[in-house]
PDB file of N, CA and C in Angstrom:
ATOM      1  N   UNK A   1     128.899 162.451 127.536  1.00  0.00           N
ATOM      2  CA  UNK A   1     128.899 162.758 128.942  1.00  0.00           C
ATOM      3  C   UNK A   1     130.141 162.211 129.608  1.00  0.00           C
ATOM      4  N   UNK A   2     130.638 162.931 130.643  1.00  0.00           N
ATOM      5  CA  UNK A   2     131.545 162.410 131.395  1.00  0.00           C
ATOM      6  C   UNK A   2     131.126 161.690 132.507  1.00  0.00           C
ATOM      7  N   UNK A   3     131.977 160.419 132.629  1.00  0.00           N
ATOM      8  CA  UNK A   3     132.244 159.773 133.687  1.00  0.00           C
ATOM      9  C   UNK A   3     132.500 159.837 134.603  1.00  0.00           C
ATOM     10  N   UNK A   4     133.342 161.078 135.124  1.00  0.00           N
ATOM     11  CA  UNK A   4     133.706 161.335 136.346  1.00  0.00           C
ATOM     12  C   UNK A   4     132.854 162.575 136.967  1.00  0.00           C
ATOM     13  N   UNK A   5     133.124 162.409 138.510  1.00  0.00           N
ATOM     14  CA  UNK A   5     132.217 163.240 139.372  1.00  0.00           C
ATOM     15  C   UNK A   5     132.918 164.266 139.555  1.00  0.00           C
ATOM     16  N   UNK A   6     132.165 165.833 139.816  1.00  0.00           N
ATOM     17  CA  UNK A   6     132.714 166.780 139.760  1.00  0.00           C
ATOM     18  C   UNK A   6     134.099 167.268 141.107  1.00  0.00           C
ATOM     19  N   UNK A   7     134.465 167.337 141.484  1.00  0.00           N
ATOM     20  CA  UNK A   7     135.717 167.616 142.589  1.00  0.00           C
ATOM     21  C   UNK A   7     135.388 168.796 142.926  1.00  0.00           C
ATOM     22  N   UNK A   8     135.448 168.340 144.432  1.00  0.00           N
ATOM     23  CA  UNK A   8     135.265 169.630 145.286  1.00  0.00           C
ATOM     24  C   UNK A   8     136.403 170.363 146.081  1.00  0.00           C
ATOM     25  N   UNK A   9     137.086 169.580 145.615  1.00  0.00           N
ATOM     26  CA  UNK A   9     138.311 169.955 146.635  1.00  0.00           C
ATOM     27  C   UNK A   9     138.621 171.372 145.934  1.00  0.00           C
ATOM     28  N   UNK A  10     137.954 172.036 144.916  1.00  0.00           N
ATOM     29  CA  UNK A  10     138.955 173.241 144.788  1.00  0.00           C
ATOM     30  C   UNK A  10     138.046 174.541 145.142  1.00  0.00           C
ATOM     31  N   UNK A  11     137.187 174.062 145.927  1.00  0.00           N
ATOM     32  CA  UNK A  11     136.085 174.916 146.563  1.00  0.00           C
ATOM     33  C   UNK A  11     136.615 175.003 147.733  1.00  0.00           C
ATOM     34  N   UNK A  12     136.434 176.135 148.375  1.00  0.00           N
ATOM     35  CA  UNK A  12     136.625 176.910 149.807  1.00  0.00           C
ATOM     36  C   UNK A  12     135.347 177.491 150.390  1.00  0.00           C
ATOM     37  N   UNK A  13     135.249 177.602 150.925  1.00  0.00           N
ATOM     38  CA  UNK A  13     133.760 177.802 151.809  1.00  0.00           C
ATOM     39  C   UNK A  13     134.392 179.866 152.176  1.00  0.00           C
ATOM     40  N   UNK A  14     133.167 180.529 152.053  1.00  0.00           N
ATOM     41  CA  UNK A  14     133.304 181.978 152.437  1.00  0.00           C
ATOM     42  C   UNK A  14     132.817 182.272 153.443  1.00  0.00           C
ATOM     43  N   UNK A  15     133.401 182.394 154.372  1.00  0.00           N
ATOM     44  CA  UNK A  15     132.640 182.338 156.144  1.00  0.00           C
ATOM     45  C   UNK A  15     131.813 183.498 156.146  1.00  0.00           C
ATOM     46  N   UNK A  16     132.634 184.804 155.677  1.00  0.00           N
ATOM     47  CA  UNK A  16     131.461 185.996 155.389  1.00  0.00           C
ATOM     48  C   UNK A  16     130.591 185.971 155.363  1.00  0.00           C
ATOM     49  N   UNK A  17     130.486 185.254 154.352  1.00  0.00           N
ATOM     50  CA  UNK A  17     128.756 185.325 153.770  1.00  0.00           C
ATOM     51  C   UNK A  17     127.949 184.321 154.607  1.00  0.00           C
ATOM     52  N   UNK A  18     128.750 183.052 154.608  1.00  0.00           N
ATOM     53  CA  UNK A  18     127.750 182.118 156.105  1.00  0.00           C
ATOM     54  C   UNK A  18     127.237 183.131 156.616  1.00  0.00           C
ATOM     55  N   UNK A  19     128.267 184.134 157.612  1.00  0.00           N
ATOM     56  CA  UNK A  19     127.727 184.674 158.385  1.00  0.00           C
ATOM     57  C   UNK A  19     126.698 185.547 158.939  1.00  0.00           C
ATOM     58  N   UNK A  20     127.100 186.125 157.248  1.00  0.00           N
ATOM     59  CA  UNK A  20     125.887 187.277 157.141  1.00  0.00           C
ATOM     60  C   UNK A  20     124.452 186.606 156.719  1.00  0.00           C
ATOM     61  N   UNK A  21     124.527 185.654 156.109  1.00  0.00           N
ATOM     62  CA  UNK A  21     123.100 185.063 156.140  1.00  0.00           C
ATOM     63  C   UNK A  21     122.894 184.439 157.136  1.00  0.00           C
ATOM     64  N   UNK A  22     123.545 183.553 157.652  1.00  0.00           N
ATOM     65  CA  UNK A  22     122.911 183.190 159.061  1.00  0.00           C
ATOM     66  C   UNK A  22     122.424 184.376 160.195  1.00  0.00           C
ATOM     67  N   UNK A  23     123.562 185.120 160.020  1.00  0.00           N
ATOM     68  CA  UNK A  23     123.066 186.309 161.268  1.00  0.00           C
ATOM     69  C   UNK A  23     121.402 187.165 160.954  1.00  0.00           C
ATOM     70  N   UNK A  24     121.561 187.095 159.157  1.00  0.00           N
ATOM     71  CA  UNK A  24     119.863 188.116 159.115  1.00  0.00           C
ATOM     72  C   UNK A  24     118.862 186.837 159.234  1.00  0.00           C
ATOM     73  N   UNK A  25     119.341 185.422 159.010  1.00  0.00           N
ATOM     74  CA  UNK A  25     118.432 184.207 159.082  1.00  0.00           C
ATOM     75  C   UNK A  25     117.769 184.753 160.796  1.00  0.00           C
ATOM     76  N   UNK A  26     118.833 184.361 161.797  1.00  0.00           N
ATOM     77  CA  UNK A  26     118.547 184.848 162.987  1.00  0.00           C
ATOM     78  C   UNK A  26     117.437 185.883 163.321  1.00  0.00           C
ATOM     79  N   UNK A  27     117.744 187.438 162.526  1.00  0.00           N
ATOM     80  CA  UNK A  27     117.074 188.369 162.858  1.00  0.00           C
ATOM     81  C   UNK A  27     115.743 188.168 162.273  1.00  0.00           C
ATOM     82  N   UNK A  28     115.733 187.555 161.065  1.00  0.00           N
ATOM     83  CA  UNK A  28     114.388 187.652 160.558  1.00  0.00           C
ATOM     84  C   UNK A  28     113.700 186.197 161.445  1.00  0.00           C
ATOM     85  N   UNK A  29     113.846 185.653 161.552  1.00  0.00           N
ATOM     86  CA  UNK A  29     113.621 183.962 162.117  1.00  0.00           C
ATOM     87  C   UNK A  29     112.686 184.631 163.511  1.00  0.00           C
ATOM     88  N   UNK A  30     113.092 185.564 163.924  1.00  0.00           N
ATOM     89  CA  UNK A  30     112.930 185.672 165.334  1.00  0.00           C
ATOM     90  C   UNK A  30     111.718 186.771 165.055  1.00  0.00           C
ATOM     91  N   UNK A  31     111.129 187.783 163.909  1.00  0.00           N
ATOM     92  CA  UNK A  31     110.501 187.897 163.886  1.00  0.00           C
ATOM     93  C   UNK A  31     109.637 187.121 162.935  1.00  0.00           C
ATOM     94  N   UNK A  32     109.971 186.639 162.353  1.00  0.00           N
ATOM     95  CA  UNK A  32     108.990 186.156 161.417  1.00  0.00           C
ATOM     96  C   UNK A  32     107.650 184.830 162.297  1.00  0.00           C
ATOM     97  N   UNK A  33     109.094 184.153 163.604  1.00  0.00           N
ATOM     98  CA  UNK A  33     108.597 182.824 163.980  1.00  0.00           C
ATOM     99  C   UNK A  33     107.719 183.651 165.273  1.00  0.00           C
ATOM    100  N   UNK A  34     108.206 184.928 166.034  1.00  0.00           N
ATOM    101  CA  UNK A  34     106.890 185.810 166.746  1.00  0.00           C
ATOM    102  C   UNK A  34     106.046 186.214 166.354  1.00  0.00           C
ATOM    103  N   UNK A  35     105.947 186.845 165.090  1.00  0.00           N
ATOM    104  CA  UNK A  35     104.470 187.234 164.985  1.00  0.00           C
ATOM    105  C   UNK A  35     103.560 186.179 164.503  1.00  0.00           C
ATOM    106  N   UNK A  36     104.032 184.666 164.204  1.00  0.00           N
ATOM    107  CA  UNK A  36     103.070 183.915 164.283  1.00  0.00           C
ATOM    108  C   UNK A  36     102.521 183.378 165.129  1.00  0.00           C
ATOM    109  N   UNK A  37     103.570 183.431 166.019  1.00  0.00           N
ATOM    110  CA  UNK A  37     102.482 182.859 167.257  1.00  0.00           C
ATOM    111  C   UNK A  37     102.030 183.861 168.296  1.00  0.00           C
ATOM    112  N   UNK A  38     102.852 185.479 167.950  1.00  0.00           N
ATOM    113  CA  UNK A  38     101.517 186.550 168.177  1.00  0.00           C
ATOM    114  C   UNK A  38     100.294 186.640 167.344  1.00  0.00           C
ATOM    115  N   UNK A  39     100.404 186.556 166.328  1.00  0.00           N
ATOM    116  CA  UNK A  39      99.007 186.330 165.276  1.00  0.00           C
ATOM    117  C   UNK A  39      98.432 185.029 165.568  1.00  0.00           C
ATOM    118  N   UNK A  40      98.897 184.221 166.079  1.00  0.00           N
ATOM    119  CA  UNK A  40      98.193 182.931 166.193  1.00  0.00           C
ATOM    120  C   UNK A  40      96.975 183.067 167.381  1.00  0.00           C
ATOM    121  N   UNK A  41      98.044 183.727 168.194  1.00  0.00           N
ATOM    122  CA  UNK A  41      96.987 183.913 169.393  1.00  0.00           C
ATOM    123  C   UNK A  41      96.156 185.058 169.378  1.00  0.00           C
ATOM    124  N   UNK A  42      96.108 186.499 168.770  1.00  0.00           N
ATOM    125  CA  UNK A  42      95.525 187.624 168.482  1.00  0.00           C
ATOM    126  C   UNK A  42      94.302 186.492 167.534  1.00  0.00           C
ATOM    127  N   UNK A  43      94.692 186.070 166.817  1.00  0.00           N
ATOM    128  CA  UNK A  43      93.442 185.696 165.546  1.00  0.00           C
ATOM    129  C   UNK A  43      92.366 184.432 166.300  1.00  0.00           C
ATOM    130  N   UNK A  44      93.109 183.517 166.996  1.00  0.00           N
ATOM    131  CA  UNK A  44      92.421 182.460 168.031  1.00  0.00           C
ATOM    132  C   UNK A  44      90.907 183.666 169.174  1.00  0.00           C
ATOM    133  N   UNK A  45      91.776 184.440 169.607  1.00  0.00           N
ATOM    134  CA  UNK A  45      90.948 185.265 170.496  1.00  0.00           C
ATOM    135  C   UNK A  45      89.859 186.224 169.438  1.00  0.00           C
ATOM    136  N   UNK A  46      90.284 186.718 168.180  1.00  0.00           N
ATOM    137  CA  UNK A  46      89.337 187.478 167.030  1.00  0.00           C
ATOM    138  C   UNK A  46      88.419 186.378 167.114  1.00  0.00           C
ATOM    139  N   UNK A  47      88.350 185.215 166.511  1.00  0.00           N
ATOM    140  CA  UNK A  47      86.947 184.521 165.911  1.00  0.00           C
ATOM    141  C   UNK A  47      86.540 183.375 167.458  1.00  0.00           C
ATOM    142  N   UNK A  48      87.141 183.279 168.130  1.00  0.00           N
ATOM    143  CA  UNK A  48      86.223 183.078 169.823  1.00  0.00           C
ATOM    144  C   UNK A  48      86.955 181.686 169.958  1.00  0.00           C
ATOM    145  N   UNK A  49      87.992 181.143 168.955  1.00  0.00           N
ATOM    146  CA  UNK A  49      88.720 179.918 169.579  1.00  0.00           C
ATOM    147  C   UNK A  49      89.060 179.417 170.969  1.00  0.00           C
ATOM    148  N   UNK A  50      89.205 178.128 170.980  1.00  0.00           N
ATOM    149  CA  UNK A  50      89.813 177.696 172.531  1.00  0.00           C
ATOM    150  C   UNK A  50      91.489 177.548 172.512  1.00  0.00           C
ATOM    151  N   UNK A  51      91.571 177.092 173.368  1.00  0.00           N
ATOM    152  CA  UNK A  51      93.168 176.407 173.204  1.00  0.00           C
ATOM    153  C   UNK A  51      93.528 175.588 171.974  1.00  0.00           C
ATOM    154  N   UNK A  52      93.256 174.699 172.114  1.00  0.00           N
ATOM    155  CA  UNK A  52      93.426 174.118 170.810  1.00  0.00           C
ATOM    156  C   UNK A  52      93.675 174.925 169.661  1.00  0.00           C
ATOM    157  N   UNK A  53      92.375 175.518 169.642  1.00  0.00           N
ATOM    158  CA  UNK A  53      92.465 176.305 168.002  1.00  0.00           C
ATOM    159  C   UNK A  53      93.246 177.049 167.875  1.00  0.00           C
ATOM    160  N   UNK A  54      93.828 177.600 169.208  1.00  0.00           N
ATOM    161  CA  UNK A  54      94.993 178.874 169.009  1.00  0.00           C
ATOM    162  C   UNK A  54      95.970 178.069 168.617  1.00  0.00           C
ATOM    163  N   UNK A  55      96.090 176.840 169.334  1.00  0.00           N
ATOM    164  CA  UNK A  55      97.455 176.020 168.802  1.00  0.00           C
ATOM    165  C   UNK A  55      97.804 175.499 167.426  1.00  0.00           C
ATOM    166  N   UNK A  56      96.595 175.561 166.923  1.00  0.00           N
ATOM    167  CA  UNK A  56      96.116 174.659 165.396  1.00  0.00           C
ATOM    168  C   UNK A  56      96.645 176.251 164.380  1.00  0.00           C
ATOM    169  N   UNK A  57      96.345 177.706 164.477  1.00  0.00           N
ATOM    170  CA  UNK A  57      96.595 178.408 164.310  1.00  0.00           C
ATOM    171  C   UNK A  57      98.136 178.847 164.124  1.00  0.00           C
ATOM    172  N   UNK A  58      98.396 179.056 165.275  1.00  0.00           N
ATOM    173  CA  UNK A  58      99.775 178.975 165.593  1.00  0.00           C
ATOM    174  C   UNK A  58     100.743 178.091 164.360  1.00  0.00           C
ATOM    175  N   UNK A  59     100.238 176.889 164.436  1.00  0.00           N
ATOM    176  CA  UNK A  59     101.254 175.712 163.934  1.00  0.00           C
ATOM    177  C   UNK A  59     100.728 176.048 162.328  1.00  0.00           C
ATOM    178  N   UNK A  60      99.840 176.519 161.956  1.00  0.00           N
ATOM    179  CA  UNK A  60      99.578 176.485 160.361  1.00  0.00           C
ATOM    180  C   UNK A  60     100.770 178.157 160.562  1.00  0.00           C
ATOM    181  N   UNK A  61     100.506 179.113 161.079  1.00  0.00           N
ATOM    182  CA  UNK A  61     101.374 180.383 160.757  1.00  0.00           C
ATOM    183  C   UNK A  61     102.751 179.736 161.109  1.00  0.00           C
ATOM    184  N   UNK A  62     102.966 178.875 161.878  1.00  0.00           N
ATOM    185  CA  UNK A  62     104.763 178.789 162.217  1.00  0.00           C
ATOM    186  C   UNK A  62     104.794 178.003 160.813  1.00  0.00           C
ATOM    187  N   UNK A  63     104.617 177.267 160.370  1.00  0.00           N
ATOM    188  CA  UNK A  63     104.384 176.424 159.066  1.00  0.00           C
ATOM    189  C   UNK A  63     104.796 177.467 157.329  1.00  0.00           C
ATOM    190  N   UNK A  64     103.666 178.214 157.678  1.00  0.00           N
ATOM    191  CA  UNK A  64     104.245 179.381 156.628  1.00  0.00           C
ATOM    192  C   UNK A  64     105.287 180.361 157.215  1.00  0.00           C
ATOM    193  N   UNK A  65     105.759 180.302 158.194  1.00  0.00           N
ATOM    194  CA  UNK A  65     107.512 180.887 158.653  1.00  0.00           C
ATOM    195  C   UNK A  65     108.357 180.145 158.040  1.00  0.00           C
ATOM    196  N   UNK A  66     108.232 178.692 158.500  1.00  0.00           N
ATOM    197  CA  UNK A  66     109.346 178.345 157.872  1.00  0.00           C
ATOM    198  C   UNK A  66     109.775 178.075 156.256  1.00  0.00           C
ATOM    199  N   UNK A  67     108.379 178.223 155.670  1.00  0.00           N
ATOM    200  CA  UNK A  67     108.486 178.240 154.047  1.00  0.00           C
ATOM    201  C   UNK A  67     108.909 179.519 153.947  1.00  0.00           C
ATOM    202  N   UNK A  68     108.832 180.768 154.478  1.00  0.00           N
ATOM    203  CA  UNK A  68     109.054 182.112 154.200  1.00  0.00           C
ATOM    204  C   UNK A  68     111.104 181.955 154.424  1.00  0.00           C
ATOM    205  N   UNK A  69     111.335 181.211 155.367  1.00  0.00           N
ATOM    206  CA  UNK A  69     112.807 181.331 156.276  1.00  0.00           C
ATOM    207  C   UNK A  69     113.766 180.339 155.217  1.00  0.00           C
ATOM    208  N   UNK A  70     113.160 179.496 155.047  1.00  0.00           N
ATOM    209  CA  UNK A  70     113.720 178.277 153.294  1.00  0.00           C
ATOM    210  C   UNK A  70     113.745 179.354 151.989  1.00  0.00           C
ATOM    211  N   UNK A  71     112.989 180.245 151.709  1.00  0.00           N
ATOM    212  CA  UNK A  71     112.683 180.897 150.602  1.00  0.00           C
ATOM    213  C   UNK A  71     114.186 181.607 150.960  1.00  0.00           C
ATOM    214  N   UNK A  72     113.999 182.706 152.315  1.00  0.00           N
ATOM    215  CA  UNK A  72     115.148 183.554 151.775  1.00  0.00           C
ATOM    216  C   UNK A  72     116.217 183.045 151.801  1.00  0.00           C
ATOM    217  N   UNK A  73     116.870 182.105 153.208  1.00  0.00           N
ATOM    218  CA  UNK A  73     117.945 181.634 152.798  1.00  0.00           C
ATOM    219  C   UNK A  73     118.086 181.306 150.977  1.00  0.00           C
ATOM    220  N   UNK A  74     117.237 180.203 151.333  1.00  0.00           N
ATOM    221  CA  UNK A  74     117.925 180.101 149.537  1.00  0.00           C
ATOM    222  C   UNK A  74     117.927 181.549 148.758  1.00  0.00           C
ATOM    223  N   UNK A  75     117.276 182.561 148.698  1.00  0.00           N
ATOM    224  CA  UNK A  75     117.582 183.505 147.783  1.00  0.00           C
ATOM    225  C   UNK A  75     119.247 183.890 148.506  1.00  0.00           C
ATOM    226  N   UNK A  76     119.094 184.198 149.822  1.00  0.00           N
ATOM    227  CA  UNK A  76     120.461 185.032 150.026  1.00  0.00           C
ATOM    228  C   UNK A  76     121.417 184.399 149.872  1.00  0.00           C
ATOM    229  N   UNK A  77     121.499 182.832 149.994  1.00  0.00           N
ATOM    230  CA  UNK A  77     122.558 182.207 149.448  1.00  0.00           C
ATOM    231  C   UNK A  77     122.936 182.628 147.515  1.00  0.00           C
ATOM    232  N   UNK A  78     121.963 183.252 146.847  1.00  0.00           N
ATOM    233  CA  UNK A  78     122.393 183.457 145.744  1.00  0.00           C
ATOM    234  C   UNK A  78     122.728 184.559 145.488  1.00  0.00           C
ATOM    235  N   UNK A  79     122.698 185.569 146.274  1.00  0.00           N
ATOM    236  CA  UNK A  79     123.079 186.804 146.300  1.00  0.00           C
ATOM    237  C   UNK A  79     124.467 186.850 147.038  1.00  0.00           C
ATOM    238  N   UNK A  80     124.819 185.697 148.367  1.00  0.00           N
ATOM    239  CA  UNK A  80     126.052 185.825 149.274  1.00  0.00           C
ATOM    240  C   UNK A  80     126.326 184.408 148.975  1.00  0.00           C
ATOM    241  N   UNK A  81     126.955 184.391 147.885  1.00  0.00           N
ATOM    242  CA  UNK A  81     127.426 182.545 147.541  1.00  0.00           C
ATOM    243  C   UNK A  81     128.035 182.069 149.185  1.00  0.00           C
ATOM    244  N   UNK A  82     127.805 180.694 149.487  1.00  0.00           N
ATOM    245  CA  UNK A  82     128.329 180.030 150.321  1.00  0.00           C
ATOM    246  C   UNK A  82     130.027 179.498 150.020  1.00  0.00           C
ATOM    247  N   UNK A  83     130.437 179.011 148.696  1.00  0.00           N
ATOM    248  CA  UNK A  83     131.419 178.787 148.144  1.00  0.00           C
ATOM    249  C   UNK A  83     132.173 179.215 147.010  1.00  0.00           C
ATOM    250  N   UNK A  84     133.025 179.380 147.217  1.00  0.00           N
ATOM    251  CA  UNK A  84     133.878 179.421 145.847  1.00  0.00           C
ATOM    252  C   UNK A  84     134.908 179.033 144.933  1.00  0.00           C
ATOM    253  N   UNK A  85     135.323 178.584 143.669  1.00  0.00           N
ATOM    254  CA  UNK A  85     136.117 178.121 143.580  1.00  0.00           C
ATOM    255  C   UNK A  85     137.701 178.555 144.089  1.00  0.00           C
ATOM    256  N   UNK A  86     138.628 178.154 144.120  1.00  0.00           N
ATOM    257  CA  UNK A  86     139.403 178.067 144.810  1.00  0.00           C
ATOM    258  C   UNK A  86     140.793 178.728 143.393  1.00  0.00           C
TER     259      UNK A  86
END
């Protein structure tokens, strides 16, 4: 094994692709993080919840958004590398 740590300096960052994943992060983020807390509150009012429960609702669906919003970034980062060597 080697001793030394890998060097980054010959990596460059691809703004492109930042961009384009951040920008569909955005588009999907914005629905993914509404219809949970439209479903939060549609499903609170289905089974006769109060406040609370819509909120308890809510926060378990925003909860599985953001595991859904971690999933793709990381996939689209492997499809739109963030870096490259240089």
């Amino acid at each position: 094994m080697s001793s030394q740590a890998p060097s980054t300096a010959s990596r460059r960052i691809v703004w492109e692709s930042v961009v384009t994943v951040i920008s569909a992060a955005i588009l999907i983020g914005a629905e993914v993080f509404g219809a949970a807390f439209a479903g939060g509150w549609a499903l609170a009012i289905l089974f006769g919840l109060d406040d609370t429960g819509a909120h308890v609702v809510q926060a378990v669906l925003f909860l599985i958004g953001v595991a859904v919003m971690i999933a793709f970034i990381r996939a689209a980062s492997r499809v739109e590398p963030f870096t490259t060597r240089a």
